[in-house]
C-alpha atoms as a PDB file:
ATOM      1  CA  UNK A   1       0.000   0.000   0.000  1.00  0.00           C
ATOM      2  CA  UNK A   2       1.569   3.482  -1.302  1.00  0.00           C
ATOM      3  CA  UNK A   3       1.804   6.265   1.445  1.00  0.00           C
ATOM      4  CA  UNK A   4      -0.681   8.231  -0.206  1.00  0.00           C
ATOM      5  CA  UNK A   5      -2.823   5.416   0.262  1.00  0.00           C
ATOM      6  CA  UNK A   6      -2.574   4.673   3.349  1.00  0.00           C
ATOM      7  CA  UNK A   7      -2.546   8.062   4.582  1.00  0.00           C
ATOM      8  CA  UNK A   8      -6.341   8.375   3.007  1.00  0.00           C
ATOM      9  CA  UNK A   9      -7.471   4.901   4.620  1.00  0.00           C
ATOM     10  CA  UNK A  10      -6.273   6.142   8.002  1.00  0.00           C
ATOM     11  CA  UNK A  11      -8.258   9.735   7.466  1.00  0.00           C
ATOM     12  CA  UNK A  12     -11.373   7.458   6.826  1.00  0.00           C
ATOM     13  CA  UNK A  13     -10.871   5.296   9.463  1.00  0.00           C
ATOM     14  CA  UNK A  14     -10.157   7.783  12.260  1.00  0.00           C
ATOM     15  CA  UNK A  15     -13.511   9.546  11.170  1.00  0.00           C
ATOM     16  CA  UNK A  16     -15.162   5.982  11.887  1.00  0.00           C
ATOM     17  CA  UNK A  17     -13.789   5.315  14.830  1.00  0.00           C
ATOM     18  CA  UNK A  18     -15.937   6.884  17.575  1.00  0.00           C
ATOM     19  CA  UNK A  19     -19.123   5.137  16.649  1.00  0.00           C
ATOM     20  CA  UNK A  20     -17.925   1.331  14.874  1.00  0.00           C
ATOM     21  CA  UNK A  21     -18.172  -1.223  17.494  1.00  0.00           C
ATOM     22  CA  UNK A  22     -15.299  -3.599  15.629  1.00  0.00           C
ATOM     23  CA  UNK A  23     -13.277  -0.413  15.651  1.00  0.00           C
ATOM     24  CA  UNK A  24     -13.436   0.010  19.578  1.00  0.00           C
ATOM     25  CA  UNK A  25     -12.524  -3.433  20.382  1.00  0.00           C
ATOM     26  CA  UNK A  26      -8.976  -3.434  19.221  1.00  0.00           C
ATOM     27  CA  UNK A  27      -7.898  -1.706  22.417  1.00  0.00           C
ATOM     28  CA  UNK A  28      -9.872  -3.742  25.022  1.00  0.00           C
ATOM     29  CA  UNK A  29      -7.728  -6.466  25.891  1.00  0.00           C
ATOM     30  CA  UNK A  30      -3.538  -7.242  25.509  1.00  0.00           C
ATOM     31  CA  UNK A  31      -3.006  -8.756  21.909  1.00  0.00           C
ATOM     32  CA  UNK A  32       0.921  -9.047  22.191  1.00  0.00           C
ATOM     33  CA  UNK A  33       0.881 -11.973  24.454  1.00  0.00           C
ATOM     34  CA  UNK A  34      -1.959 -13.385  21.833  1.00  0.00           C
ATOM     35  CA  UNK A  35       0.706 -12.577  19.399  1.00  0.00           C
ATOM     36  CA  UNK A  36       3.397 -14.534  21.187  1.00  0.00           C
ATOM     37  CA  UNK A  37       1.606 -17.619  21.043  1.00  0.00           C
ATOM     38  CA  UNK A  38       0.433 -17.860  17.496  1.00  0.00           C
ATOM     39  CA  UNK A  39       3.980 -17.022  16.327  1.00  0.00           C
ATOM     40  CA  UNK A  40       5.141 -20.273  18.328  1.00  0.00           C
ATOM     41  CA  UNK A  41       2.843 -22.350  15.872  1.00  0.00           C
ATOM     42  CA  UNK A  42       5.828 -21.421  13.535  1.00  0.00           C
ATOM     43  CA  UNK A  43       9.064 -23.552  14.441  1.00  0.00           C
ATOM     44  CA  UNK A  44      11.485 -22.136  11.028  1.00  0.00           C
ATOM     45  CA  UNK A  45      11.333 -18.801  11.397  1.00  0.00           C
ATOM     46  CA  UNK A  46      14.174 -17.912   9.273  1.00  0.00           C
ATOM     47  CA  UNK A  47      13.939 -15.887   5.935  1.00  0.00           C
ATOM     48  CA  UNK A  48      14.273 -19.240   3.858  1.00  0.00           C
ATOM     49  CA  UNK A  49      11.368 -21.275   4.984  1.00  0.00           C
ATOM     50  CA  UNK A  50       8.955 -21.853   7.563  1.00  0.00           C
ATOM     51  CA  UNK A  51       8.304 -18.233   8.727  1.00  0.00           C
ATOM     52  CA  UNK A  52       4.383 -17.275   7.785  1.00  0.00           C
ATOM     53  CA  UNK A  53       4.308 -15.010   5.154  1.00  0.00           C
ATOM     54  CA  UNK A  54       1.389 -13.053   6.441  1.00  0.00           C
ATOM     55  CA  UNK A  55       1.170 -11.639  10.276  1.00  0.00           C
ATOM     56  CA  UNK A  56       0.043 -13.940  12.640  1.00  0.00           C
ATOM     57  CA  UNK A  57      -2.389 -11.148  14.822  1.00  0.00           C
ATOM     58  CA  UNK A  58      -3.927 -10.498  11.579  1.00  0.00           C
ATOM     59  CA  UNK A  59      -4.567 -13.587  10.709  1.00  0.00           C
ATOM     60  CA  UNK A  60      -6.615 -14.241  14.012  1.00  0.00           C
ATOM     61  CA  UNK A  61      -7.881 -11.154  13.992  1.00  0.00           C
ATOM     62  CA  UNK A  62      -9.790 -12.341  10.351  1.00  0.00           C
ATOM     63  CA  UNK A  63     -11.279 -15.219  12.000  1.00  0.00           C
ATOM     64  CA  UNK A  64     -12.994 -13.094  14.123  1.00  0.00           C
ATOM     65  CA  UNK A  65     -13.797 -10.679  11.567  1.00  0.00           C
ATOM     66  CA  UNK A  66     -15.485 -14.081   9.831  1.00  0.00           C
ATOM     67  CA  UNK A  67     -17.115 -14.789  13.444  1.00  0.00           C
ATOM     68  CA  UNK A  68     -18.620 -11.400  13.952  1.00  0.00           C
ATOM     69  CA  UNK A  69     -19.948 -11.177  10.537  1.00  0.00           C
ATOM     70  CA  UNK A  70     -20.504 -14.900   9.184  1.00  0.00           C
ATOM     71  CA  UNK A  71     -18.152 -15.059   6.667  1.00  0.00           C
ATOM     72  CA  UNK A  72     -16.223 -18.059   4.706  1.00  0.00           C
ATOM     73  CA  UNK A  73     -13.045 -17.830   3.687  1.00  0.00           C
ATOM     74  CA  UNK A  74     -13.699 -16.373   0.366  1.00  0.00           C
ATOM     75  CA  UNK A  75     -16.307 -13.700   1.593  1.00  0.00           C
ATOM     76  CA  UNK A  76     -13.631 -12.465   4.335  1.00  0.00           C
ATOM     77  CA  UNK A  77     -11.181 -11.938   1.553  1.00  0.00           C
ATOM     78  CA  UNK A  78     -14.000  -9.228  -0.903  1.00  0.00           C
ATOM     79  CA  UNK A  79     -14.748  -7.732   2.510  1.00  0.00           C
ATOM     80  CA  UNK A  80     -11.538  -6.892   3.377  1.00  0.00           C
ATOM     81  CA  UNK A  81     -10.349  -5.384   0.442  1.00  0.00           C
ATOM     82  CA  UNK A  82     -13.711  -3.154   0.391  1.00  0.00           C
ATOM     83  CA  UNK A  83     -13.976  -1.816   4.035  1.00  0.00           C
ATOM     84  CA  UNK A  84     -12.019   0.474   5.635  1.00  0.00           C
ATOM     85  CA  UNK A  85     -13.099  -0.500   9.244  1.00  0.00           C
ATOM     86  CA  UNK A  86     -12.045  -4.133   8.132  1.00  0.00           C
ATOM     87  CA  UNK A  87      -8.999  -3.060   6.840  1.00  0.00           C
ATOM     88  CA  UNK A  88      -8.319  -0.553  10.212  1.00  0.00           C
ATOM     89  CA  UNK A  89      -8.947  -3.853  12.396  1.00  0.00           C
ATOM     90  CA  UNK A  90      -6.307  -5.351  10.991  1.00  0.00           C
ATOM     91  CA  UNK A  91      -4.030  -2.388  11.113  1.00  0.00           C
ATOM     92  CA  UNK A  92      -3.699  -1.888   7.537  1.00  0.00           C
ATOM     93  CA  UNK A  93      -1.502  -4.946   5.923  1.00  0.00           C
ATOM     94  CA  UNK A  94       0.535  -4.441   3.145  1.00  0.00           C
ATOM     95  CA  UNK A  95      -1.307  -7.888   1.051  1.00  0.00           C
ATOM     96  CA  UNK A  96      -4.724  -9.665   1.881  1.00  0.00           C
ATOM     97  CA  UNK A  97      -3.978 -13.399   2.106  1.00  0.00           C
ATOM     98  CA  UNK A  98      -6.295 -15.842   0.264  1.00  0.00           C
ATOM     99  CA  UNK A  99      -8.994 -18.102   1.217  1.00  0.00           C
ATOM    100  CA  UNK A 100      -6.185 -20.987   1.169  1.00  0.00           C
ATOM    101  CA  UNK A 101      -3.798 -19.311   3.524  1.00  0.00           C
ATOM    102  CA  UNK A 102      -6.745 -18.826   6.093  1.00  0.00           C
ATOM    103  CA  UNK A 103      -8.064 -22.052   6.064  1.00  0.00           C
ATOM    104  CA  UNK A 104      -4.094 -23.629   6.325  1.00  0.00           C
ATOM    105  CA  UNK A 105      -3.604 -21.013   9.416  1.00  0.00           C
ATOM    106  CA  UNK A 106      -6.782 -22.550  11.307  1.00  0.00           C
ATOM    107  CA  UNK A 107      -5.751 -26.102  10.867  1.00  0.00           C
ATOM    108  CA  UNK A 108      -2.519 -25.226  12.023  1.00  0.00           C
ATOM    109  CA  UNK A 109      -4.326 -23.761  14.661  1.00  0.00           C
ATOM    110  CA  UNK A 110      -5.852 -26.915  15.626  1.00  0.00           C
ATOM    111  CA  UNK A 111      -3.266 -29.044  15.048  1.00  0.00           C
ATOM    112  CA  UNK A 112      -0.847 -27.513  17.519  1.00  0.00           C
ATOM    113  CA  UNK A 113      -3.386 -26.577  19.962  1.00  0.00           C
ATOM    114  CA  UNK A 114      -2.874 -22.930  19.737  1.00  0.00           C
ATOM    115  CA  UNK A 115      -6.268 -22.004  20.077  1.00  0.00           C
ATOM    116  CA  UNK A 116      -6.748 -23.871  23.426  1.00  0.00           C
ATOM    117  CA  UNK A 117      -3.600 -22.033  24.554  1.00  0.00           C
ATOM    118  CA  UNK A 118      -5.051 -18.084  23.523  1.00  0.00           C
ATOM    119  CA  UNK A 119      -8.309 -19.010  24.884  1.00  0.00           C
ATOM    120  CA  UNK A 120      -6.535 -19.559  27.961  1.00  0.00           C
ATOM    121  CA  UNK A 121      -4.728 -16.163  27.933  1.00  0.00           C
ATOM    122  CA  UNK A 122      -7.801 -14.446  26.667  1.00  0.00           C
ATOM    123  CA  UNK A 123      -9.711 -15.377  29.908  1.00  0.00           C
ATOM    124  CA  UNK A 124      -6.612 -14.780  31.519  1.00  0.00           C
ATOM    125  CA  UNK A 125      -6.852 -11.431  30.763  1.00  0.00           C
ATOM    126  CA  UNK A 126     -10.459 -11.499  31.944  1.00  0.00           C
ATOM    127  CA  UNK A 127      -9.662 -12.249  35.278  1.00  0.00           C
ATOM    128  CA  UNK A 128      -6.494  -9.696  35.178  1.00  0.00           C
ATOM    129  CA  UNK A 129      -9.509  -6.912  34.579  1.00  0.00           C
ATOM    130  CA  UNK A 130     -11.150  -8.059  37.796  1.00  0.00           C
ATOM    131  CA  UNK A 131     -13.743  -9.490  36.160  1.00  0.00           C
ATOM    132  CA  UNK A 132     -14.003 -12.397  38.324  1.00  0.00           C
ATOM    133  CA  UNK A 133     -17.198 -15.362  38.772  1.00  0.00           C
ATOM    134  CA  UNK A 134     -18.788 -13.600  42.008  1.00  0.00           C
ATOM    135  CA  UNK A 135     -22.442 -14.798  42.452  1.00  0.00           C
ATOM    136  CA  UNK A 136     -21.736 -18.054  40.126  1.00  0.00           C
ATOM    137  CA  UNK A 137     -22.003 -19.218  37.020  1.00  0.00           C
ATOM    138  CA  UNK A 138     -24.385 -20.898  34.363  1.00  0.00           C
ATOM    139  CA  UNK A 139     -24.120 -23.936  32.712  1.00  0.00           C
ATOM    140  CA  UNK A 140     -26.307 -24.795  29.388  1.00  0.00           C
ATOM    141  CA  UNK A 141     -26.083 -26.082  25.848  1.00  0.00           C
ATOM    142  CA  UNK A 142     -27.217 -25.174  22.376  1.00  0.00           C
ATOM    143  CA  UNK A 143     -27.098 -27.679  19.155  1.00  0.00           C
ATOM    144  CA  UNK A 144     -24.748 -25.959  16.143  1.00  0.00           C
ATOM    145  CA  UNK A 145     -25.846 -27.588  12.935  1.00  0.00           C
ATOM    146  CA  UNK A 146     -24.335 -29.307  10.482  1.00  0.00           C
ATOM    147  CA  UNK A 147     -25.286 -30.515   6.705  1.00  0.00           C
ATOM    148  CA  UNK A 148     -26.370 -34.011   6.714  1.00  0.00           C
ATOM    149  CA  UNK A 149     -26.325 -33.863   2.829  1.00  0.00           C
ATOM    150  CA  UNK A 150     -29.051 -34.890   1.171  1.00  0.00           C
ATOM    151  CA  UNK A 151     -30.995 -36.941   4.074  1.00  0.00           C
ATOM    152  CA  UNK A 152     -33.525 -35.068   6.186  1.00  0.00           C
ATOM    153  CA  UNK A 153     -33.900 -37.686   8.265  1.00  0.00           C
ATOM    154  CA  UNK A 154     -32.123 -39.956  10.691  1.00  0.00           C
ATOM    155  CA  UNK A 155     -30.088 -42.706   9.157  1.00  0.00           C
ATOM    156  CA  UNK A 156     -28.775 -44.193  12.250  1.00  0.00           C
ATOM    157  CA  UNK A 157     -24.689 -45.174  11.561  1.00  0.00           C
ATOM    158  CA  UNK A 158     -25.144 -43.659   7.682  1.00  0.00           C
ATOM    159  CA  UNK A 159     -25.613 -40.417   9.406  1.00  0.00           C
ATOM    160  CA  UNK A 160     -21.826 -39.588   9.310  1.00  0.00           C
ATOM    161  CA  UNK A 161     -21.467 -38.684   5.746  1.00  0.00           C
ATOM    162  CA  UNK A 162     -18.944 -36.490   3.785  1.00  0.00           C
ATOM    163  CA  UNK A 163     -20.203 -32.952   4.518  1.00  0.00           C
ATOM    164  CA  UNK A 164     -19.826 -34.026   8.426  1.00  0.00           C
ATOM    165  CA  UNK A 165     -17.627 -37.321   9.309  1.00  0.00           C
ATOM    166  CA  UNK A 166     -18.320 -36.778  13.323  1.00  0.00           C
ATOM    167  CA  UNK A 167     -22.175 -35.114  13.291  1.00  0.00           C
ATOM    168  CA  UNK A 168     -24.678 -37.517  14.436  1.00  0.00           C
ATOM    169  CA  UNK A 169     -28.997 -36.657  14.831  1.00  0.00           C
ATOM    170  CA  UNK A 170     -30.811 -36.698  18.030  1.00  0.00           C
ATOM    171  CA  UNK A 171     -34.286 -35.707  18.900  1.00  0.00           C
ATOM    172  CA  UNK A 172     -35.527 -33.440  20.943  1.00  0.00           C
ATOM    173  CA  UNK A 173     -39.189 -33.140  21.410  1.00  0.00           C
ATOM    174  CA  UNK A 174     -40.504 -33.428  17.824  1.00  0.00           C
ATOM    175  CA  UNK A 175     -37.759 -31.930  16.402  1.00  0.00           C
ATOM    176  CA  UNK A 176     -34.600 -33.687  14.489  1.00  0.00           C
ATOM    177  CA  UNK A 177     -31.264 -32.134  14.732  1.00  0.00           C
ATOM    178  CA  UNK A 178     -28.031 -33.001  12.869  1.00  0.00           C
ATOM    179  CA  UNK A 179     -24.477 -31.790  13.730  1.00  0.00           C
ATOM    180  CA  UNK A 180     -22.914 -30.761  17.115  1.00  0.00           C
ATOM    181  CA  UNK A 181     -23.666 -29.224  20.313  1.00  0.00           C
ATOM    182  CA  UNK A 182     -22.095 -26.414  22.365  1.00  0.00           C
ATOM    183  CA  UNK A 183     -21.741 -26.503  25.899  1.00  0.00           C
ATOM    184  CA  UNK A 184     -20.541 -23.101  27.733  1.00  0.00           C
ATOM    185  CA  UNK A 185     -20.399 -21.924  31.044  1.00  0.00           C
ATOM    186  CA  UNK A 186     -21.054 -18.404  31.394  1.00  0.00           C
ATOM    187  CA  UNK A 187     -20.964 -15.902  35.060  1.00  0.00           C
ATOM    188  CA  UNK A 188     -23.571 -14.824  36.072  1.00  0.00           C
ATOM    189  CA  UNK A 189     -22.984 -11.341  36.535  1.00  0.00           C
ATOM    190  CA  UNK A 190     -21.099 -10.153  33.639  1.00  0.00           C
ATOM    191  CA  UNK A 191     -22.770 -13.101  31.058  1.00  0.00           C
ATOM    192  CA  UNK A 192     -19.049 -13.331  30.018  1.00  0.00           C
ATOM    193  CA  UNK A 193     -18.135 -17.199  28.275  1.00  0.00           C
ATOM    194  CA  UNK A 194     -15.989 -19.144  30.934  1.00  0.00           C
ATOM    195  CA  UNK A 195     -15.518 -22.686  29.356  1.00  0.00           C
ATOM    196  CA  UNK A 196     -16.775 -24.292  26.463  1.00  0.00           C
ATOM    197  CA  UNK A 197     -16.813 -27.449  25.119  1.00  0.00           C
ATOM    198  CA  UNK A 198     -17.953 -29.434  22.112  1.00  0.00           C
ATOM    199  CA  UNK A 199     -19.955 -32.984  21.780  1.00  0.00           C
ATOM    200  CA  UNK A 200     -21.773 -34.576  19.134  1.00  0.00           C
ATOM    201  CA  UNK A 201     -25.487 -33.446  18.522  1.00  0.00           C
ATOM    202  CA  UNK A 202     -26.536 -37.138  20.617  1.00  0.00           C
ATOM    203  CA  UNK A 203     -24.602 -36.440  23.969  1.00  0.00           C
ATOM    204  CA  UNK A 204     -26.806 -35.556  26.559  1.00  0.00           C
ATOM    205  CA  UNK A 205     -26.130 -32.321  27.936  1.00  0.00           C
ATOM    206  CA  UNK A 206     -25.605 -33.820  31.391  1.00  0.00           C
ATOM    207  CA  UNK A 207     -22.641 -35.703  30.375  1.00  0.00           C
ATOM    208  CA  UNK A 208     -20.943 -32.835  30.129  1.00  0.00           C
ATOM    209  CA  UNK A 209     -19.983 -31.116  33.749  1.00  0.00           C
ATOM    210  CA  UNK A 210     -17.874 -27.383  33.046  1.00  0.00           C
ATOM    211  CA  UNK A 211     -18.400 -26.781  37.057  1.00  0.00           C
ATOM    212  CA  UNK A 212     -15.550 -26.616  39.695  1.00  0.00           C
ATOM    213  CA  UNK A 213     -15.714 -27.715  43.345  1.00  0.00           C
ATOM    214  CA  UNK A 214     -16.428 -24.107  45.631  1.00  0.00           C
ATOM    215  CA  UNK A 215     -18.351 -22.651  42.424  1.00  0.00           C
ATOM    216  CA  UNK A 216     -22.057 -22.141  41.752  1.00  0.00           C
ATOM    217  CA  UNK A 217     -23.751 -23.607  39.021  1.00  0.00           C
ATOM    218  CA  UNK A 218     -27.192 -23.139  37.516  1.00  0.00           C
ATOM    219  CA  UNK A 219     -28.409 -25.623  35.603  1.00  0.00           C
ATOM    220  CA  UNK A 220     -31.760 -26.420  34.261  1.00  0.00           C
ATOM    221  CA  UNK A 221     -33.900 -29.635  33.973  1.00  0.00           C
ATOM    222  CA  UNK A 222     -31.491 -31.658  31.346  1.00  0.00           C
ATOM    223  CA  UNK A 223     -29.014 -31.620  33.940  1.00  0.00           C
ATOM    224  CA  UNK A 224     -31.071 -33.400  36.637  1.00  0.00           C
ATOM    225  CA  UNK A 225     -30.303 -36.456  38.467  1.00  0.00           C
ATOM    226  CA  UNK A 226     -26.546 -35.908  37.453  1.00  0.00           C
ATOM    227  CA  UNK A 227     -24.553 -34.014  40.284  1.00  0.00           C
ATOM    228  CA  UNK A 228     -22.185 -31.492  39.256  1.00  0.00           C
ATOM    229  CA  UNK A 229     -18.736 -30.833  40.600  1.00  0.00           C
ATOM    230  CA  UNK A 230     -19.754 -27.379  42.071  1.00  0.00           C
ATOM    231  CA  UNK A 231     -21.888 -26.320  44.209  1.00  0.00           C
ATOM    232  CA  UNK A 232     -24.918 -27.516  42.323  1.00  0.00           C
ATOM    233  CA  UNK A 233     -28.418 -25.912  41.567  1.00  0.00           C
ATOM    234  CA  UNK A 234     -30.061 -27.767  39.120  1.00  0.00           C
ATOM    235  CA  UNK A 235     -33.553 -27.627  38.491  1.00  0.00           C
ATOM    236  CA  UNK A 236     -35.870 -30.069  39.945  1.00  0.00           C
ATOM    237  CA  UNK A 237     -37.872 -32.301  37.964  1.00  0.00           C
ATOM    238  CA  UNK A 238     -41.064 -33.898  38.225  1.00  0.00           C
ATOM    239  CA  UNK A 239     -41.206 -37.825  38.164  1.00  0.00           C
ATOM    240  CA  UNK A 240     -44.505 -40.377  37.805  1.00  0.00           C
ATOM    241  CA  UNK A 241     -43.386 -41.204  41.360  1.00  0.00           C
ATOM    242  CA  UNK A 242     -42.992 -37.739  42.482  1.00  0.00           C
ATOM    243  CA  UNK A 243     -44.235 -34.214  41.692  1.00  0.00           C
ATOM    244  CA  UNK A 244     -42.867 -31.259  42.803  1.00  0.00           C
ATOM    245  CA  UNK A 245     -43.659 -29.481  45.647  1.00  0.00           C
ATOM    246  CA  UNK A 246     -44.720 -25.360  46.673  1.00  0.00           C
ATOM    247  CA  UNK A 247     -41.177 -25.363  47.767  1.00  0.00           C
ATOM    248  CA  UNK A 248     -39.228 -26.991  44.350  1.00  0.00           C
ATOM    249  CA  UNK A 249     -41.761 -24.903  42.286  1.00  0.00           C
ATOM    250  CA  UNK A 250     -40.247 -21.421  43.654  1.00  0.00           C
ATOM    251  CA  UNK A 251     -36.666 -22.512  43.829  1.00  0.00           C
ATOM    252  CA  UNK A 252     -36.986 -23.440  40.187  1.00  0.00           C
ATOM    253  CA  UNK A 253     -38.207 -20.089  39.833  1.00  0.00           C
ATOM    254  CA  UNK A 254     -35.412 -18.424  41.352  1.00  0.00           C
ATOM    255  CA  UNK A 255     -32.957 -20.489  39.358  1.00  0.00           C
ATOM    256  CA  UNK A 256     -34.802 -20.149  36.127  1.00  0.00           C
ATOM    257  CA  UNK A 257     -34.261 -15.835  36.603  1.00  0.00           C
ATOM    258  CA  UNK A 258     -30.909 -16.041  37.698  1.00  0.00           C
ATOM    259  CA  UNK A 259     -30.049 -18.088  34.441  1.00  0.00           C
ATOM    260  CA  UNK A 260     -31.165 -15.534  32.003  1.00  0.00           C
ATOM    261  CA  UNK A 261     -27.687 -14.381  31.369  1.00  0.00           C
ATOM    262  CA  UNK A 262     -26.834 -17.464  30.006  1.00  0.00           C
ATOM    263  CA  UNK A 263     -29.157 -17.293  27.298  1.00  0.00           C
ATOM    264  CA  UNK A 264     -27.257 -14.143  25.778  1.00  0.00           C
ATOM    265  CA  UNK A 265     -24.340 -15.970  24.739  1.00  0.00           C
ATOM    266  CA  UNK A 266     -25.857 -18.500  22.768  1.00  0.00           C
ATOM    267  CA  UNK A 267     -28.427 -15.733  21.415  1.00  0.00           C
ATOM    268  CA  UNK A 268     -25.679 -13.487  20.177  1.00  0.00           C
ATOM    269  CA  UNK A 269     -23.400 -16.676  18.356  1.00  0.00           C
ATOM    270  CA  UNK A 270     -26.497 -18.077  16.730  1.00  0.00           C
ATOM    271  CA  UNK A 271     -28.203 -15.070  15.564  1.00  0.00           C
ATOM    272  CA  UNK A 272     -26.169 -12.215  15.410  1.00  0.00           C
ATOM    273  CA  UNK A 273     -22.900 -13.850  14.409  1.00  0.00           C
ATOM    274  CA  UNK A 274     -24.409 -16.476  12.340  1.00  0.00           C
ATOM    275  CA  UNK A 275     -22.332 -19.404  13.796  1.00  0.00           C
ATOM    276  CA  UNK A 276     -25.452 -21.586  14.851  1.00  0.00           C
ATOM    277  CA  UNK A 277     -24.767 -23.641  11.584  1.00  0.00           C
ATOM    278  CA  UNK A 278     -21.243 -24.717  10.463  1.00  0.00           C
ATOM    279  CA  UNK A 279     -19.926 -26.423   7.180  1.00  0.00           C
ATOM    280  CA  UNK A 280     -16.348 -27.692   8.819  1.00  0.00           C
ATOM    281  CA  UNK A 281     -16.614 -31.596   8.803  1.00  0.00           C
ATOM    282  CA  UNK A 282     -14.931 -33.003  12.192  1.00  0.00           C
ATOM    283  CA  UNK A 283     -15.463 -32.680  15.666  1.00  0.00           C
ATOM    284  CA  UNK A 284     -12.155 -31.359  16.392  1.00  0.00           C
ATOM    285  CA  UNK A 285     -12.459 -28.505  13.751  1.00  0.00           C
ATOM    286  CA  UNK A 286     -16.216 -27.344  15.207  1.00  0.00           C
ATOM    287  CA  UNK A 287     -14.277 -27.123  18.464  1.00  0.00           C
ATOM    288  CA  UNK A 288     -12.026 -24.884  16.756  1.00  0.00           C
ATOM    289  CA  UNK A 289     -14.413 -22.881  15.253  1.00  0.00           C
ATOM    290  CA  UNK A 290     -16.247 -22.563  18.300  1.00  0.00           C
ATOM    291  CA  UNK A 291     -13.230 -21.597  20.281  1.00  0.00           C
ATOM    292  CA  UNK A 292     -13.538 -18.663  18.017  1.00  0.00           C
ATOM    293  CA  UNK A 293     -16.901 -17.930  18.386  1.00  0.00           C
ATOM    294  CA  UNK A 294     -16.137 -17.906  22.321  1.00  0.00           C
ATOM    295  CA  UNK A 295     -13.252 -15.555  22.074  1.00  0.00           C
ATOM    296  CA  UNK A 296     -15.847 -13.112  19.702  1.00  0.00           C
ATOM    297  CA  UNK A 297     -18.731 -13.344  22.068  1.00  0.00           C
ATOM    298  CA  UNK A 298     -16.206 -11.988  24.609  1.00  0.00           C
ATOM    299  CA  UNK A 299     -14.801  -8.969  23.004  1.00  0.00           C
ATOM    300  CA  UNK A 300     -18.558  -8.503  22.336  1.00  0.00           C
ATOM    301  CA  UNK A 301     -19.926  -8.337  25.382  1.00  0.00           C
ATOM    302  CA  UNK A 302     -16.423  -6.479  26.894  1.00  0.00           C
ATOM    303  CA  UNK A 303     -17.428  -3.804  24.668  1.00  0.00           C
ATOM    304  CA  UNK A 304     -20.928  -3.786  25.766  1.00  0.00           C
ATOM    305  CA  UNK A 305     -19.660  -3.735  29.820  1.00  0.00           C
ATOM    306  CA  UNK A 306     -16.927  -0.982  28.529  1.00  0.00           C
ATOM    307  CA  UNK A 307     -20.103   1.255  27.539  1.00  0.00           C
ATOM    308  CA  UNK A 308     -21.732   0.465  30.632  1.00  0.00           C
ATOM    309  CA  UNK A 309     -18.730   1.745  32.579  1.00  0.00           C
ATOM    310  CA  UNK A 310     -18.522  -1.421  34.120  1.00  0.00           C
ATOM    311  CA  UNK A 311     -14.812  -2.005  32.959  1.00  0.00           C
END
């Protein structure tokens, strides 16, 4: 990019900057130590080989662009090139990589574990800003979709088909639902993403437990009968032996209000972001993906508490 032009880009983007969401994010938390571990995914990092041609930062910083906005690959590429407040995210790179380059940077990614290692510094960071679990947290799970291909219906071990090796179909109510599911674990008092996780569409949701002993947990009626590792409050469910009482009515209650927070996460993935449906093929890569999607929600809702004068 010529001086000229990057002098006029700049001009543009300083105008923006006051009233773009994406633009005020860039600030909110540390990237350097973000920085430091993607550049380990690199092992060469001499001038003849193995040293990324494109800036690691950027490069994460385009998957969340593709989070925030539900873009592939390709789309992420177009967009670049034609907005400014992309462009100023990014901090202005000399070249655009490809489609190819991102999708070899994620795999890498996963491969090495990287994003398991920045999601642990991002919440890091989290807890650095004092934003610490006070009250407790919530516990829930959402299905993320997948394409069966051409069956609309369950196929029992034929379900695993090219478009997604590792989705399966379960049921729930009179609904069928193909892919994955994510599980998160969200505070109550900031509705900021804790843990996640990643299953299969057919795991139960009570086979996963995100709790820790000494920590509250909220949990509604698909976690009953399964004790969590915190300090559990799980709804109460009725039985044919057994319905509930006055008392197990109201304390449902009381836990169903205190786990609205946890609903915002999932709401903001699914329909602002897009990310409710996913077109990667394995297990491992939804979990990568989803890692993502965590790490987006975040800077999300950090700018939303940064408004709010609460950080």
């Amino acid at each position: 990019m010529n001086t000229f032009a990057a002098w006029a880009f700049r001009e543009v983007y300083s105008n923006q900057k006051s009233g773009n969401r994406l633009l005020q994010i860039v600030d909110i938390i540390d990237w350097k130590p973000i920085r430091e571990l993607l550049e380990e995914m690199y092992k060469n990092k001499s001038e003849k080989g193995g040293r990324p041609n494109c800036d690691v930062l950027m490069m994460f910083r385009i998957l969340i662009l593709e989070e925030w906005y539900g873009l592939n690959d390709l789309e992420v590429v177009r967009q670049i090139k034609d907005r400014v407040s992309f462009m100023g995210f990014l901090g202005f790179p000399e070249q655009v990589p490809d489609s190819s380059t991102i999708w070899l940077f994620k795999e890498r990614m996963i491969e090495t574990g990287t994003h398991d290692r920045v999601w642990d510094e991002f919440r890091r960071q989290l807890y650095s800003k004092g934003l610490t679990v006070k009250r407790g947290t919530i516990q829930d799970a959402t299905f993320i979709e997948a394409d069966p291909g051409s069956s609309k219906k369950p196929r029992e071990d034929q379900a695993k088909t090219r478009r997604s090796r590792d989705g399966t179909w379960t049921k729930k109510g009179d609904e069928f639902h193909f892919g994955y599911k994510l599980h998160s674990k969200v505070d109550i008092d900031y509705a900021l993403i804790r843990e996640i996780d990643t299953t299969t569409a057919k795991v139960h949701d009570s086979r996963v437990d995100l709790s820790v002993p000494g920590e509250v947990v909220l949990r509604d009626k698909g976690y009953f009968g399964v004790p969590a590792r915190g300090e559990d409050f799980t709804m109460k469910r009725r039985t044919t032996e057994r319905p509930l009482d006055d008392l197990e009515n109201e304390r449902n209650r009381l836990i169903s209000k205190l786990r609205s927070p946890g609903e915002r996460p999932f709401a903001v993935i699914k329909r602002v972001f897009g990310a409710g449906r996913v077109l990667v093929t394995t297990l491992k890569r939804v979990y990568g993906k989803m890692i993502v999607a965590a790490i987006s929600y975040n800077l999300y809702q950090l700018y939303t508490l940064k408004k709010e004068n609460v950080i």
